[in-house]
Protein backbone atom coordinates (compact mmCIF):
# COMPACT_ATOMS: atom_id res chain seq x y z
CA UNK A 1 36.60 92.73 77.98
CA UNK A 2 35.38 89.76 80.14
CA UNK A 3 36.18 86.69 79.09
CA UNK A 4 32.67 85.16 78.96
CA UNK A 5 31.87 87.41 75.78
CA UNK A 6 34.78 86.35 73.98
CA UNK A 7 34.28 82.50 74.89
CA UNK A 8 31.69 82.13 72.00
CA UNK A 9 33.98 83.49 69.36
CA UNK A 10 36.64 81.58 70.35
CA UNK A 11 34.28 78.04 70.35
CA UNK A 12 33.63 79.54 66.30
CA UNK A 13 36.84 80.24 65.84
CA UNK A 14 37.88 76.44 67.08
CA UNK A 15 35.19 75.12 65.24
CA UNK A 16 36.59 76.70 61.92
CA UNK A 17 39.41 75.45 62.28
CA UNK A 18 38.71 71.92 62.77
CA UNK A 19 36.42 72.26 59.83
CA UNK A 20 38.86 73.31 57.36
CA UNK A 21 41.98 70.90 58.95
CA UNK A 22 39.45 68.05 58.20
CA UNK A 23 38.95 69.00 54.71
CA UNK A 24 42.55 69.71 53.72
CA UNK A 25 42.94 66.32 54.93
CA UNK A 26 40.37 64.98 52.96
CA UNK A 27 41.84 66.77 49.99
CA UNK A 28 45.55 65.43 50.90
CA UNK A 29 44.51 61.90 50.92
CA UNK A 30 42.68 62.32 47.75
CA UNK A 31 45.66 63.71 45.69
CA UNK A 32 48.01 61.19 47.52
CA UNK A 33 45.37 58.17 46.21
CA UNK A 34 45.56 59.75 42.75
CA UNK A 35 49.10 59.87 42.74
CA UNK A 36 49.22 56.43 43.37
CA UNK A 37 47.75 55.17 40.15
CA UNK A 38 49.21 53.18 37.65
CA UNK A 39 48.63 51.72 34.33
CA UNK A 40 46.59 49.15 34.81
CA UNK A 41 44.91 49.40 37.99
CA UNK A 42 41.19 50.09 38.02
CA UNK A 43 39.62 53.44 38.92
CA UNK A 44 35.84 55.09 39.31
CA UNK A 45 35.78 58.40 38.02
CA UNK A 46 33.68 61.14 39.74
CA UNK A 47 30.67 60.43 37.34
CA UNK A 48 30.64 56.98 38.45
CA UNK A 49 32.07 54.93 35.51
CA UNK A 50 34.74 52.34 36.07
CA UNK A 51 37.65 52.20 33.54
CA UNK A 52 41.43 50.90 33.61
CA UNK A 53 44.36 53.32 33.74
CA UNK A 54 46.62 52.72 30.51
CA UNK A 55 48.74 56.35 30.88
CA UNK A 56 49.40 58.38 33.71
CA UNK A 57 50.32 62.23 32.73
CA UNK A 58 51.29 64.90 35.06
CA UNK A 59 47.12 66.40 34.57
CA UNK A 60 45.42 64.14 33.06
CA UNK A 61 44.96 60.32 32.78
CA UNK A 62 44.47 57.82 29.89
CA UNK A 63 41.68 55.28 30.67
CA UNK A 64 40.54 52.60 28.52
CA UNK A 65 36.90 52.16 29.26
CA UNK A 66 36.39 49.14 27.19
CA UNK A 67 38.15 47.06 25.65
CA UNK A 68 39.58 49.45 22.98
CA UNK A 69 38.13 52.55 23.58
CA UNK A 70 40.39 55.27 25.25
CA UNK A 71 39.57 58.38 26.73
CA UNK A 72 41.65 61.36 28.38
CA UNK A 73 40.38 62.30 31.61
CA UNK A 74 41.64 64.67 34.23
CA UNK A 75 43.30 63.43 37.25
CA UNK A 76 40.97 65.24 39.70
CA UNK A 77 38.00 63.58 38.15
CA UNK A 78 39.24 59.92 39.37
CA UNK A 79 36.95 59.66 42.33
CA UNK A 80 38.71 56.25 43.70
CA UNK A 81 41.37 53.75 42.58
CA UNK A 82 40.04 50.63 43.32
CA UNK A 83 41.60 47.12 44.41
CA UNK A 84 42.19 44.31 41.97
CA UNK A 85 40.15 41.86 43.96
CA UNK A 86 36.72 45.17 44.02
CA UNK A 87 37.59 46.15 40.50
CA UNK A 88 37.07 42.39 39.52
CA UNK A 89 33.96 41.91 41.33
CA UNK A 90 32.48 44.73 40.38
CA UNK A 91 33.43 44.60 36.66
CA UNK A 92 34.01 40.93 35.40
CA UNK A 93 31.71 39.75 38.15
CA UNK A 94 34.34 37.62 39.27
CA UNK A 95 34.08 36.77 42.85
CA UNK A 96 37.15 36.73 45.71
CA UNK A 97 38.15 33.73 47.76
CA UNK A 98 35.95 34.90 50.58
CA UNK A 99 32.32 33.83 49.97
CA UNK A 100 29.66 35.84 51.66
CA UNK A 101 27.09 33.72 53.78
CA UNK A 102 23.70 33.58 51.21
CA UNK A 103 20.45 35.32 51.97
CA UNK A 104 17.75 32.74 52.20
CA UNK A 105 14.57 34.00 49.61
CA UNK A 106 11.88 33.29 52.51
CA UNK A 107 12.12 32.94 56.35
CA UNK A 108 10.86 28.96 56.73
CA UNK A 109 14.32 28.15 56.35
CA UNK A 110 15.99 30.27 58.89
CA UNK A 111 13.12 28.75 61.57
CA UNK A 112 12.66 25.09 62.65
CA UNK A 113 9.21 23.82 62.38
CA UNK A 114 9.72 20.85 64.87
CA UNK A 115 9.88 23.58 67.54
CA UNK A 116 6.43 25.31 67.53
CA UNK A 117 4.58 22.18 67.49
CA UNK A 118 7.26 20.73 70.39
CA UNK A 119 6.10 23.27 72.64
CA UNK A 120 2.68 23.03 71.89
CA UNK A 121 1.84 26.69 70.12
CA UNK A 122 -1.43 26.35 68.54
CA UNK A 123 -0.99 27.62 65.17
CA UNK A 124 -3.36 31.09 64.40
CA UNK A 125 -5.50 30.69 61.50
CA UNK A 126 -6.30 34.33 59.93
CA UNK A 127 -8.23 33.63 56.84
CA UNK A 128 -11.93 35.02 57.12
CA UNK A 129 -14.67 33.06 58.42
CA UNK A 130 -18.14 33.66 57.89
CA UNK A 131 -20.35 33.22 61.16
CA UNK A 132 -23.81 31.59 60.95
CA UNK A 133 -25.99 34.21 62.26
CA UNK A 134 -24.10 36.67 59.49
CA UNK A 135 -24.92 34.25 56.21
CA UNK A 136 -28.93 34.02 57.68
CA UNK A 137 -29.01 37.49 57.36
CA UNK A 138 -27.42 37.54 53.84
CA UNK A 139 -29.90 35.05 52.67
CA UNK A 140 -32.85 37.30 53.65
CA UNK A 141 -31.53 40.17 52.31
CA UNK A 142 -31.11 38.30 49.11
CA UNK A 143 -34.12 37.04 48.93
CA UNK A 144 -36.40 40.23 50.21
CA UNK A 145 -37.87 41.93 46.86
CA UNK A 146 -37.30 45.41 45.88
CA UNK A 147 -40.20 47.56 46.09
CA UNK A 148 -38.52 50.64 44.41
CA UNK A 149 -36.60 50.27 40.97
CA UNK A 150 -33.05 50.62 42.08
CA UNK A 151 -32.78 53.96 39.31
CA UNK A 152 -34.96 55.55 41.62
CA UNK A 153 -33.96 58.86 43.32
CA UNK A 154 -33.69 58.39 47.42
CA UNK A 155 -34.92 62.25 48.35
CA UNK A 156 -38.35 62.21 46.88
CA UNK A 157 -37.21 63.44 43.39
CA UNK A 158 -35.70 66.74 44.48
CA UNK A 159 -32.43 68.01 42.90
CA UNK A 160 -29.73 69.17 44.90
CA UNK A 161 -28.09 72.12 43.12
């Protein structure tokens, strides 16, 4: 065989394999981060709620997922265990040290006004103005009388069908 017909089943074959050695990494890292809870530390489960581990079993875990209620939960269906400082924030709303910068609500803030008018920019009005040749015309129109009733037909009185 030449080796230029086997060269694409050997790039699949490569492929494959770094396909599946990513995933079993993926799936090594996740039972490692399960392994590493303890009660007390807060966790998102696969469905998205966040709760507090109170038990750790061999299978399954004990989270309280407020303040009394306690539910049994299997270990694969913790999708992260979260830091104190996240867990916080996103539960009690309470915010770390770290303060992120605020997001102004409009964008006059974020430019200086002295700077347009320092450099002499004439401001660009774009409200609608009506020219004076255009309001003649809507005066005569107005004032022109109607010589048909405006229920009149248009086509002589003819039905289209």
């Amino acid at each position: 065989m030449n080796l230029v017909t086997l060269l694409p089943f050997i790039v699949l074959i490569g492929a494959m394999f770094l396909m599946t050695r990513s995933a079993k990494n993926k799936q090594r890292q996740a039972a490692q981060m399960r392994d590493q809870m303890q009660p007390g530390t807060g966790v998102r489960t696969i469905g998205g709620m966040y709760a507090t581990v109170k038990e750790v079993s061999e299978d399954s875990v004990l989270l309280e997922v407020a303040p009394g209620v306690h539910a049994i939960y299997a270990k694969n269906s913790i999708g992260a265990v979260l830091p104190d400082e996240e867990y916080n924030r996103i539960i009690h709303g309470i915010e770390g040290s770290d303060e992120a910068p605020a997001v102004p609500d409009d964008i006059s803030s974020l430019t200086e006004g002295g700077e347009a008018a320092a450099a002499g920019e004439k401001k660009i009005d774009l409200g609608k103005e009506t020219a004076p040749e255009d309001a003649e015309t809507k005066d005569a129109k107005a004032e022109k009388p109607a010589d048909e009733p405006k229920d009149a037909k248009k086509d002589d009185g003819s039905d289209a069908k």
